[in-house]
PDB file of N, CA and C in Angstrom:
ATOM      1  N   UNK A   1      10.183   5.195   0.749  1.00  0.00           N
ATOM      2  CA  UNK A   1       9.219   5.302  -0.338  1.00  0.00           C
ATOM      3  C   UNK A   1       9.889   4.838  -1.635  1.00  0.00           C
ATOM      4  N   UNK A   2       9.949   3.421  -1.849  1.00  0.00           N
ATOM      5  CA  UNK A   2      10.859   3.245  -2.906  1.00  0.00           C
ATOM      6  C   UNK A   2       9.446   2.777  -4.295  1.00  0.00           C
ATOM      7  N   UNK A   3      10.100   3.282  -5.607  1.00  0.00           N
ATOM      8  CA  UNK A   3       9.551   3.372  -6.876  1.00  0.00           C
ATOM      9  C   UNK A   3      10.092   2.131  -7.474  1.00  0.00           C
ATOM     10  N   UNK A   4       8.763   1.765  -8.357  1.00  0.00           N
ATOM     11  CA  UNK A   4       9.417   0.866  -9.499  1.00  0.00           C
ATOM     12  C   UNK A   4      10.791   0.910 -10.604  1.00  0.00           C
ATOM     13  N   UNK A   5      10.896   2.077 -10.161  1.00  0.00           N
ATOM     14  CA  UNK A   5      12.166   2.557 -11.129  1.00  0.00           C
ATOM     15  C   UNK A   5      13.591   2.335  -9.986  1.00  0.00           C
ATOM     16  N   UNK A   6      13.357   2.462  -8.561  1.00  0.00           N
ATOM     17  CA  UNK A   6      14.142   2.279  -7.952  1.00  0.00           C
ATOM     18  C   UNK A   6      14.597   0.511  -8.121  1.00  0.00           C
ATOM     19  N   UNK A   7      13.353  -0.018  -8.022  1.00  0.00           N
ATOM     20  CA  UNK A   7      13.692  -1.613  -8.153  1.00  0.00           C
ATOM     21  C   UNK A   7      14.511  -1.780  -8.999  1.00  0.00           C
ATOM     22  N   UNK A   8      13.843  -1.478 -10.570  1.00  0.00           N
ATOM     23  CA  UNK A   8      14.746  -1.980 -11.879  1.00  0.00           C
ATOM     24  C   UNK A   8      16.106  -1.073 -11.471  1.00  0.00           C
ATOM     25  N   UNK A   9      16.515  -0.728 -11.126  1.00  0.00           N
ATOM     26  CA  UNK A   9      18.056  -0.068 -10.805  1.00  0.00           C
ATOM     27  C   UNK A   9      18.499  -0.807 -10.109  1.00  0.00           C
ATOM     28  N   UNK A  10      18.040  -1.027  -9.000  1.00  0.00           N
ATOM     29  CA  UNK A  10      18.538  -2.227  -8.259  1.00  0.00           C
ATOM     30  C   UNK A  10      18.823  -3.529  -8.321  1.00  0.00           C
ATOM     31  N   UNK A  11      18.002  -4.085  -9.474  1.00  0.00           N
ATOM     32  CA  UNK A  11      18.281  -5.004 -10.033  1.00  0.00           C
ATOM     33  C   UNK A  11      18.470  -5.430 -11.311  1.00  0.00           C
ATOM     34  N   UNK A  12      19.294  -4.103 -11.491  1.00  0.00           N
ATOM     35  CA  UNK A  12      20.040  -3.816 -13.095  1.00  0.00           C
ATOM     36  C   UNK A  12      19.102  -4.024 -14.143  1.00  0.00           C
ATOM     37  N   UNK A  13      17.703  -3.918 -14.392  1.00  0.00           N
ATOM     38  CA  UNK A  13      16.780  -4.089 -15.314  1.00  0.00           C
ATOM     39  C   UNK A  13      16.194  -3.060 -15.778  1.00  0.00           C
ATOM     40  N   UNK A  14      16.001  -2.952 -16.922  1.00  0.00           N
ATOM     41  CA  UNK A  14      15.475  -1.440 -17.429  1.00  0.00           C
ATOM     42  C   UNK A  14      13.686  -1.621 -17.132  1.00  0.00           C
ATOM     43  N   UNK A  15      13.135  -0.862 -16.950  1.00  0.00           N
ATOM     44  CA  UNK A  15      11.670  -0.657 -16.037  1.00  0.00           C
ATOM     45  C   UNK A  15      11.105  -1.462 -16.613  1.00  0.00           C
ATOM     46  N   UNK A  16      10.860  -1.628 -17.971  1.00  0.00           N
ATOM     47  CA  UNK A  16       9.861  -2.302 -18.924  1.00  0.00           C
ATOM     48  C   UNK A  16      10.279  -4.204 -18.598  1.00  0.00           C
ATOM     49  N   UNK A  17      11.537  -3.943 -18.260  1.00  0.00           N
ATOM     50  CA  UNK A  17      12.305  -5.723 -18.517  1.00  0.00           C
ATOM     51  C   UNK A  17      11.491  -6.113 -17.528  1.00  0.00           C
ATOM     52  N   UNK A  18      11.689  -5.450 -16.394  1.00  0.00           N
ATOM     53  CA  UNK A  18      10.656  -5.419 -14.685  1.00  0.00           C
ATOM     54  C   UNK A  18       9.486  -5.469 -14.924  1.00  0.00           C
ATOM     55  N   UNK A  19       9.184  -5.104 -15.353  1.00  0.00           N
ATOM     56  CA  UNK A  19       7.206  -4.609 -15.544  1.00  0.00           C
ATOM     57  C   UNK A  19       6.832  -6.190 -16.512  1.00  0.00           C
ATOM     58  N   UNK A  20       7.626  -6.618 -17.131  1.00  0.00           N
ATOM     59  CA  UNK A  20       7.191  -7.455 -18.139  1.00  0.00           C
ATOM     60  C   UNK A  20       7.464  -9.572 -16.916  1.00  0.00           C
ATOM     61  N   UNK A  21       9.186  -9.205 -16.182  1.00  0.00           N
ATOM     62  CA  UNK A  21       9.043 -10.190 -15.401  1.00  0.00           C
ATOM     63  C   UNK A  21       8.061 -10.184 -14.042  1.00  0.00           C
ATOM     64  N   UNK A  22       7.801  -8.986 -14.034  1.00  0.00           N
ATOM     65  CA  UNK A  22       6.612  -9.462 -12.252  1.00  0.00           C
ATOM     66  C   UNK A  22       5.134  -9.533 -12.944  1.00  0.00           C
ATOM     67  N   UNK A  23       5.063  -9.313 -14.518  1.00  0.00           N
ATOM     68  CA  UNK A  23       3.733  -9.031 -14.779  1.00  0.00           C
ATOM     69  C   UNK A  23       3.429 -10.591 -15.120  1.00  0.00           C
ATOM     70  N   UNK A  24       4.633 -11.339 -15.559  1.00  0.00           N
ATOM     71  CA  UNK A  24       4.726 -12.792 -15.806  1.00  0.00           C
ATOM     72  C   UNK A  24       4.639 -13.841 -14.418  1.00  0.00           C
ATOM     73  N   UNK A  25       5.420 -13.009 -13.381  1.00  0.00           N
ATOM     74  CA  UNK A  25       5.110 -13.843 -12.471  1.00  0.00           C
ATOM     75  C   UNK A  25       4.191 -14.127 -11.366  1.00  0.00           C
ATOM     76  N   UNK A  26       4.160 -12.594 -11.381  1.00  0.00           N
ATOM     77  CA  UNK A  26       3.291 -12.478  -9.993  1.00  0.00           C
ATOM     78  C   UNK A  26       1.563 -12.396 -10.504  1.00  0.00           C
ATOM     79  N   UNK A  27       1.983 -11.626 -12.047  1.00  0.00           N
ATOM     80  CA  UNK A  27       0.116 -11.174 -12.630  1.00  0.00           C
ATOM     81  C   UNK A  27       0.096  -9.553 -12.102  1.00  0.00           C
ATOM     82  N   UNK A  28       0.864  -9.357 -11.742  1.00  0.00           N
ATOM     83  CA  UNK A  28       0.458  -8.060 -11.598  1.00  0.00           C
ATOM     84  C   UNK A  28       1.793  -6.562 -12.030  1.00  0.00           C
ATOM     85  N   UNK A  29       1.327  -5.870 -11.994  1.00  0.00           N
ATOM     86  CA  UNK A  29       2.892  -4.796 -12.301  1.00  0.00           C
ATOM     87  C   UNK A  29       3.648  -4.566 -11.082  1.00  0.00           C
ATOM     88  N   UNK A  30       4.913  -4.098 -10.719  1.00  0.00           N
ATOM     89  CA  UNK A  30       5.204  -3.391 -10.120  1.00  0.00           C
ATOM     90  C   UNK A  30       4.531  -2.401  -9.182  1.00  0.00           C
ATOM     91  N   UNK A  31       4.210  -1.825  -9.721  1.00  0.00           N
ATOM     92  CA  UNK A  31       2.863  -0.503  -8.836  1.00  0.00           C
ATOM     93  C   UNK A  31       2.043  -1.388  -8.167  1.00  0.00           C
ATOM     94  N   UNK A  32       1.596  -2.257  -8.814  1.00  0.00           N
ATOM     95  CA  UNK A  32       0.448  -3.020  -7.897  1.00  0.00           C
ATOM     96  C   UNK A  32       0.874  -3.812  -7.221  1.00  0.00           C
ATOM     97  N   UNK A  33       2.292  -4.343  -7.231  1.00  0.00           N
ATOM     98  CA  UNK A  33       2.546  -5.022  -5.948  1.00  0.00           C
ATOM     99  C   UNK A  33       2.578  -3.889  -4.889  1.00  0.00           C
ATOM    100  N   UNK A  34       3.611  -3.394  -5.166  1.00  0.00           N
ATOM    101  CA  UNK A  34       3.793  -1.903  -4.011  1.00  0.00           C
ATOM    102  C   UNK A  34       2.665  -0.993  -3.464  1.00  0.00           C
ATOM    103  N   UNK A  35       1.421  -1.248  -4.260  1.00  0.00           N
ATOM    104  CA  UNK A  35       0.237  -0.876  -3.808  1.00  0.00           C
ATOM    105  C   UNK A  35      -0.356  -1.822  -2.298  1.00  0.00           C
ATOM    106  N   UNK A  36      -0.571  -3.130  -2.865  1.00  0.00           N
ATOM    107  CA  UNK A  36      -0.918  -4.152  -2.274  1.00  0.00           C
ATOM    108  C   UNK A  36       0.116  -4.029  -1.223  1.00  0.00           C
ATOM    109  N   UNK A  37       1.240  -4.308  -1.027  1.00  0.00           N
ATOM    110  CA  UNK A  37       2.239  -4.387   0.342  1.00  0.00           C
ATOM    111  C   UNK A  37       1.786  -3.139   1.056  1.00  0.00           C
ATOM    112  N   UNK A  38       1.465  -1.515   0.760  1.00  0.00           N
ATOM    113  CA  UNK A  38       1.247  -0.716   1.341  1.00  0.00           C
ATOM    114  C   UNK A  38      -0.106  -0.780   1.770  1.00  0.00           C
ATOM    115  N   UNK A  39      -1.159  -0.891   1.147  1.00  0.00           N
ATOM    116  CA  UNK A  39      -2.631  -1.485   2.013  1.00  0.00           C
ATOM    117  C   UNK A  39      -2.660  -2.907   3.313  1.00  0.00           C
ATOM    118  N   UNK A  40      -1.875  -3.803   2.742  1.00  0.00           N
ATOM    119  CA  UNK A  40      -1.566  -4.319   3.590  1.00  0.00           C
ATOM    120  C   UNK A  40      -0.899  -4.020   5.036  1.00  0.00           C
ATOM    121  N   UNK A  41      -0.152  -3.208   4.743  1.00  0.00           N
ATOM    122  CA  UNK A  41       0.571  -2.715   5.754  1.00  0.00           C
ATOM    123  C   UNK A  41      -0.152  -1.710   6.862  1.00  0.00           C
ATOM    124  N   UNK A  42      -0.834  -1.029   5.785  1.00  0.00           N
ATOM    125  CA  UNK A  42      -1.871  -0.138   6.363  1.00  0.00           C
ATOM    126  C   UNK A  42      -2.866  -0.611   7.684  1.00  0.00           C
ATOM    127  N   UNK A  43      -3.466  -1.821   7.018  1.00  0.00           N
ATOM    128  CA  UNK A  43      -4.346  -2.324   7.467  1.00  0.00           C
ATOM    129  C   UNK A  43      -3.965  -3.211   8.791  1.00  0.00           C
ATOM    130  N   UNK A  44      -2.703  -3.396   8.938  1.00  0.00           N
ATOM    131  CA  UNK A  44      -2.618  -3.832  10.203  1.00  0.00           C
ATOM    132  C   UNK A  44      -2.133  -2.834  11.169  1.00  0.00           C
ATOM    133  N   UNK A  45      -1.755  -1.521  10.928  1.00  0.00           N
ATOM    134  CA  UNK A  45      -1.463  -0.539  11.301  1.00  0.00           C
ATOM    135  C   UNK A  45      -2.926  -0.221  11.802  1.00  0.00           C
ATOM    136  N   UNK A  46      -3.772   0.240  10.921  1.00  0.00           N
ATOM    137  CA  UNK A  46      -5.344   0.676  11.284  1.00  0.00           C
ATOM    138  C   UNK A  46      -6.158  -0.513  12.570  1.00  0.00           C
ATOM    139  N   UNK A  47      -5.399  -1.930  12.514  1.00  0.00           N
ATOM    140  CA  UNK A  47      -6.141  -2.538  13.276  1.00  0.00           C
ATOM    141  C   UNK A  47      -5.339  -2.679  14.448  1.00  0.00           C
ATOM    142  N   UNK A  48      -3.601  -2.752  14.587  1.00  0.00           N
ATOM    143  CA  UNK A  48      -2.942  -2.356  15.872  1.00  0.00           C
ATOM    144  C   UNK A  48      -2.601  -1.476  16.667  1.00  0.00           C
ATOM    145  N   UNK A  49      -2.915  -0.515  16.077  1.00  0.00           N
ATOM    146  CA  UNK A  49      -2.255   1.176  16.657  1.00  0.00           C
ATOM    147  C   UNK A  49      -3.086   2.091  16.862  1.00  0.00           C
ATOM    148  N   UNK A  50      -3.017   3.205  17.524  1.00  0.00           N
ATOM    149  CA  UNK A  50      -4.259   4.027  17.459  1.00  0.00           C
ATOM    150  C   UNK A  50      -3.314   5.430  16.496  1.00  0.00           C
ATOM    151  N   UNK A  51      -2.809   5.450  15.708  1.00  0.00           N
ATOM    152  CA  UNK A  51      -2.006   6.278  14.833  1.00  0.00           C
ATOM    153  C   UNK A  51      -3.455   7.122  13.852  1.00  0.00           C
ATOM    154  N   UNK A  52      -3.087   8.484  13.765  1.00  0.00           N
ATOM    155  CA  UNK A  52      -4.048   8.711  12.854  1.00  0.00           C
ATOM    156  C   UNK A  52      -3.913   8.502  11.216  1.00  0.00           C
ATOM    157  N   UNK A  53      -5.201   8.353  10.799  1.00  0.00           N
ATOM    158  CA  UNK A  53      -5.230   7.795   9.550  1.00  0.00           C
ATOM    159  C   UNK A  53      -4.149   8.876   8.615  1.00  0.00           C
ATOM    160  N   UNK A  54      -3.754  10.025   8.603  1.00  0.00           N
ATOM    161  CA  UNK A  54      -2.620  10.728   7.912  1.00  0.00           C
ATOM    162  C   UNK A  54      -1.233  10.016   8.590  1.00  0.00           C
ATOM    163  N   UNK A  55      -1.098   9.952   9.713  1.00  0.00           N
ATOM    164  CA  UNK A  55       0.079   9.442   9.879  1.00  0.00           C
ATOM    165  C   UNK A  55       0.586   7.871   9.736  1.00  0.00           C
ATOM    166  N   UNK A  56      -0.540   6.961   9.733  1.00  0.00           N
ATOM    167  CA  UNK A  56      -0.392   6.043   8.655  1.00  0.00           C
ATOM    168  C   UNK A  56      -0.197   5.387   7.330  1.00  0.00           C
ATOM    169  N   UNK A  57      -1.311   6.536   6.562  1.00  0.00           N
ATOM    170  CA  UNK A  57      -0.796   6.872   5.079  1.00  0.00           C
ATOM    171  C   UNK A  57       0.318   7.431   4.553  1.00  0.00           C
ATOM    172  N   UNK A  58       1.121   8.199   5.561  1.00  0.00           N
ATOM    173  CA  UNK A  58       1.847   9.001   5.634  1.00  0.00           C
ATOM    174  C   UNK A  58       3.545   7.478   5.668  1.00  0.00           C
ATOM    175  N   UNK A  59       3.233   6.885   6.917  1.00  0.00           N
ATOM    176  CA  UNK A  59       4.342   5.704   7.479  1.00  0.00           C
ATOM    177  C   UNK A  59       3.905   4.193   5.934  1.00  0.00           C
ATOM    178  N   UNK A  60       2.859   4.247   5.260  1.00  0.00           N
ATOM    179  CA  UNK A  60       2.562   3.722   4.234  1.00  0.00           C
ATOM    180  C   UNK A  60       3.195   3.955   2.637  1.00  0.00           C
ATOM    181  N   UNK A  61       4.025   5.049   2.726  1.00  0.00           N
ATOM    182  CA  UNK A  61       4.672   5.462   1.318  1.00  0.00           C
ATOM    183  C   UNK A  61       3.414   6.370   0.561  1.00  0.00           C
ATOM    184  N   UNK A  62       2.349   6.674   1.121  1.00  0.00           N
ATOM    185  CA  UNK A  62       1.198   7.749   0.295  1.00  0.00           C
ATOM    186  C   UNK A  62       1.360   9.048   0.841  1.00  0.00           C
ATOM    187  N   UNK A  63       1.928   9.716   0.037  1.00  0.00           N
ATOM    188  CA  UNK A  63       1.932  11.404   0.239  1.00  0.00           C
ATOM    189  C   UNK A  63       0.549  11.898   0.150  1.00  0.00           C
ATOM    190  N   UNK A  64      -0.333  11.419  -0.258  1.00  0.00           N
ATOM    191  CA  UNK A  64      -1.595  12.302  -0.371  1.00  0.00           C
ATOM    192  C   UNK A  64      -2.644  11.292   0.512  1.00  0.00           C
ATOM    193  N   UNK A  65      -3.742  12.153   1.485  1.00  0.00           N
ATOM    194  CA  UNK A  65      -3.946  11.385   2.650  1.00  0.00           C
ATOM    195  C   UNK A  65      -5.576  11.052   1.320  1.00  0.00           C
ATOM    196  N   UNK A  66      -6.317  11.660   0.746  1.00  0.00           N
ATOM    197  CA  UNK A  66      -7.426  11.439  -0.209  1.00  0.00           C
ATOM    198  C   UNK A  66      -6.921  10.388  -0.657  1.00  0.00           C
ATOM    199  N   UNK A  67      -5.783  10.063  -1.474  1.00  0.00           N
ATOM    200  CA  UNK A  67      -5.505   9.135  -2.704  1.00  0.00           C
ATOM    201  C   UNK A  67      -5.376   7.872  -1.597  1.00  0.00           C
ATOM    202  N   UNK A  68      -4.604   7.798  -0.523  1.00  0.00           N
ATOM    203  CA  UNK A  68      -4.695   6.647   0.252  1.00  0.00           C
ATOM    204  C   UNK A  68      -6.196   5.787   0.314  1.00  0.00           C
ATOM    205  N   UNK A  69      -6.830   6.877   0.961  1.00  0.00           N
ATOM    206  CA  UNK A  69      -8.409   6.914   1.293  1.00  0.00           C
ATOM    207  C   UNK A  69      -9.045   5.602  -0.016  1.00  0.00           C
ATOM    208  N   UNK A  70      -8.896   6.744  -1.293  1.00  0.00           N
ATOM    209  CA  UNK A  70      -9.194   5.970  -2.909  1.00  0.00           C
ATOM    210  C   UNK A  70      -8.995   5.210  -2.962  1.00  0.00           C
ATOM    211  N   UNK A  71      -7.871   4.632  -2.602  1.00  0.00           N
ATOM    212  CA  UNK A  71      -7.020   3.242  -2.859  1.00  0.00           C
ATOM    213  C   UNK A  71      -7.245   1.997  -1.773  1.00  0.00           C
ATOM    214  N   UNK A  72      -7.298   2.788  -0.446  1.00  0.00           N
ATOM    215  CA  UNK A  72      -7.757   1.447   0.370  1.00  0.00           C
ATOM    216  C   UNK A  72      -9.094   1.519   0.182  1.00  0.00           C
ATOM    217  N   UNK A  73     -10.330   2.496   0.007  1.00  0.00           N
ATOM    218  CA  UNK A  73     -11.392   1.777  -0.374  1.00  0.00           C
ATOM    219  C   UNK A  73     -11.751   0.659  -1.751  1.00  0.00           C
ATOM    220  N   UNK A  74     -10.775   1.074  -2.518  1.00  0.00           N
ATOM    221  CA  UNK A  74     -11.063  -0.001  -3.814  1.00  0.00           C
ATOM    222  C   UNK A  74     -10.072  -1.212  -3.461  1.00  0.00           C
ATOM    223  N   UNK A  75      -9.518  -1.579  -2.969  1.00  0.00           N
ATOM    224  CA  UNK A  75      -9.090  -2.456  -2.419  1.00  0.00           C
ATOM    225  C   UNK A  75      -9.245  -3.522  -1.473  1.00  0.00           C
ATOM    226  N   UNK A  76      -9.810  -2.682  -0.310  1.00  0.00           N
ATOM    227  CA  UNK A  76     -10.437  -3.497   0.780  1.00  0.00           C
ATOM    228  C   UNK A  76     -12.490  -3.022   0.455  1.00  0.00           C
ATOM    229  N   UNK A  77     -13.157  -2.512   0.053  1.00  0.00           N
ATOM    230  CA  UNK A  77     -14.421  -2.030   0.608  1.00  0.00           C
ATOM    231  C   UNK A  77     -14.852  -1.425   1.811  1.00  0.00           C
ATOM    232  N   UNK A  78     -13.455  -0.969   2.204  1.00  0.00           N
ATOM    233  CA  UNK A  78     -13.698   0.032   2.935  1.00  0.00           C
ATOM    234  C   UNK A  78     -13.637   1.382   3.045  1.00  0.00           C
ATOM    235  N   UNK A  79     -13.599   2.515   3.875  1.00  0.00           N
ATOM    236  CA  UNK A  79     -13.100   3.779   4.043  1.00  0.00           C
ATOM    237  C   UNK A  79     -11.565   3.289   5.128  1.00  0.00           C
ATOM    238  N   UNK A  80     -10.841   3.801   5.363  1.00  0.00           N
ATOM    239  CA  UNK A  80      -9.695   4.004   6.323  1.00  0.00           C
ATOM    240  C   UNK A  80     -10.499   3.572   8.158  1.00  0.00           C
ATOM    241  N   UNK A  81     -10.953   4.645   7.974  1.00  0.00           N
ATOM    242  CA  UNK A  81     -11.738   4.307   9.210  1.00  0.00           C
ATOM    243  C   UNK A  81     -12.593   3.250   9.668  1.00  0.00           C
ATOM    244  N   UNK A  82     -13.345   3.213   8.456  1.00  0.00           N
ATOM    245  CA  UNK A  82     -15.082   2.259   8.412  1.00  0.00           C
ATOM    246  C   UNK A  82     -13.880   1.029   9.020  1.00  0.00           C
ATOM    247  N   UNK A  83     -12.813   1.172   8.327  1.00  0.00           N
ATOM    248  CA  UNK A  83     -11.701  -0.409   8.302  1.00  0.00           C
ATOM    249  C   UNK A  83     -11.382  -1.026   9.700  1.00  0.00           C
ATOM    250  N   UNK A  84     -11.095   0.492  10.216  1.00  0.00           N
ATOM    251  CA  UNK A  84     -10.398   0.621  12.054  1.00  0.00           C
ATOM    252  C   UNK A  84     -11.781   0.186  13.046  1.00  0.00           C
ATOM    253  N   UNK A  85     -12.965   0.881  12.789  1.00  0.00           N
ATOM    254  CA  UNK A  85     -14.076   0.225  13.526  1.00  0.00           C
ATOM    255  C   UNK A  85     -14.419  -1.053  13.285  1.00  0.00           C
ATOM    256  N   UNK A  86     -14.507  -1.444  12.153  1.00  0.00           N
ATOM    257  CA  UNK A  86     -15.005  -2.946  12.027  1.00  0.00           C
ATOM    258  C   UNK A  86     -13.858  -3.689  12.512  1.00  0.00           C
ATOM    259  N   UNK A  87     -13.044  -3.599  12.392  1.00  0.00           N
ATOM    260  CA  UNK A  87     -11.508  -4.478  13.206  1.00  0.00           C
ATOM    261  C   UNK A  87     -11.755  -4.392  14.535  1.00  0.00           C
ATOM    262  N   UNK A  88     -12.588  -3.448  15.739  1.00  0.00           N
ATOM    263  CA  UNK A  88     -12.854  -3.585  16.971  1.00  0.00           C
ATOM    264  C   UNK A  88     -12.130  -4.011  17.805  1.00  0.00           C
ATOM    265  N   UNK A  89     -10.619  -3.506  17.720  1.00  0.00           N
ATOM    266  CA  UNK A  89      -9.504  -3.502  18.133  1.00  0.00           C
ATOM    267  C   UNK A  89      -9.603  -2.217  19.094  1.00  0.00           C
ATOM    268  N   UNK A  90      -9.526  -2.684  21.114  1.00  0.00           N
ATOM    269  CA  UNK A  90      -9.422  -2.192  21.589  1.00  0.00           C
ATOM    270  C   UNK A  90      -7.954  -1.734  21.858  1.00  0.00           C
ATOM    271  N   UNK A  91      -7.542   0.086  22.126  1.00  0.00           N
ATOM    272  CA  UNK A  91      -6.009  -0.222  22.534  1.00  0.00           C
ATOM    273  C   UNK A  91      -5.650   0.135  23.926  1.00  0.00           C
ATOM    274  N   UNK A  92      -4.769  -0.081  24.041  1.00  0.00           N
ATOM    275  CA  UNK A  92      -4.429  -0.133  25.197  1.00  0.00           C
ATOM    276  C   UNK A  92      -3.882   1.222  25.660  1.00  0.00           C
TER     277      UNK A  92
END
């Protein structure tokens, strides 16, 4: 579960120096990359695995299984689930 604050340590930059080069490069902050990589991640989790939706959010870096929920619906237009049925990924 690594933080934006972990990055700028890691790469000797004080948070703001960070926040100001990914906001230049990428367009977005810190948080929102690490948001985006964790929905992403999610979402192929929800469409390969039969894992429950806490223990995905959970293997996703989101301690709170609601705020996951919040976040992949404003993200994708989905619910967690609504996500796993429409993917119609049988498992094995």
């Amino acid at each position: 579960n690594i933080t934006p604050d972990d990055i700028s340590k890691a790469a000797s930059l004080s948070p703001s120096h960070l926040h100001k080069l990914f906001s230049e490069s990428l367009g977005m902050t810190p948080f929102e990359y690490m948001i985006n990589r964790r929905i992403k991640k999610s979402m192929q989790l929800l469409t390969i695995t039969n894992y429950s939706i806490s223990e995905i959010a959970s293997s996703c870096g989101f301690t709170d299984q609601s705020y996951f929920g919040k976040i992949f619906k404003a993200k994708t237009g989905y619910t967690p689930l609504n996500y796993r049925k429409k993917s119609n990924y049988s498992y094995p």
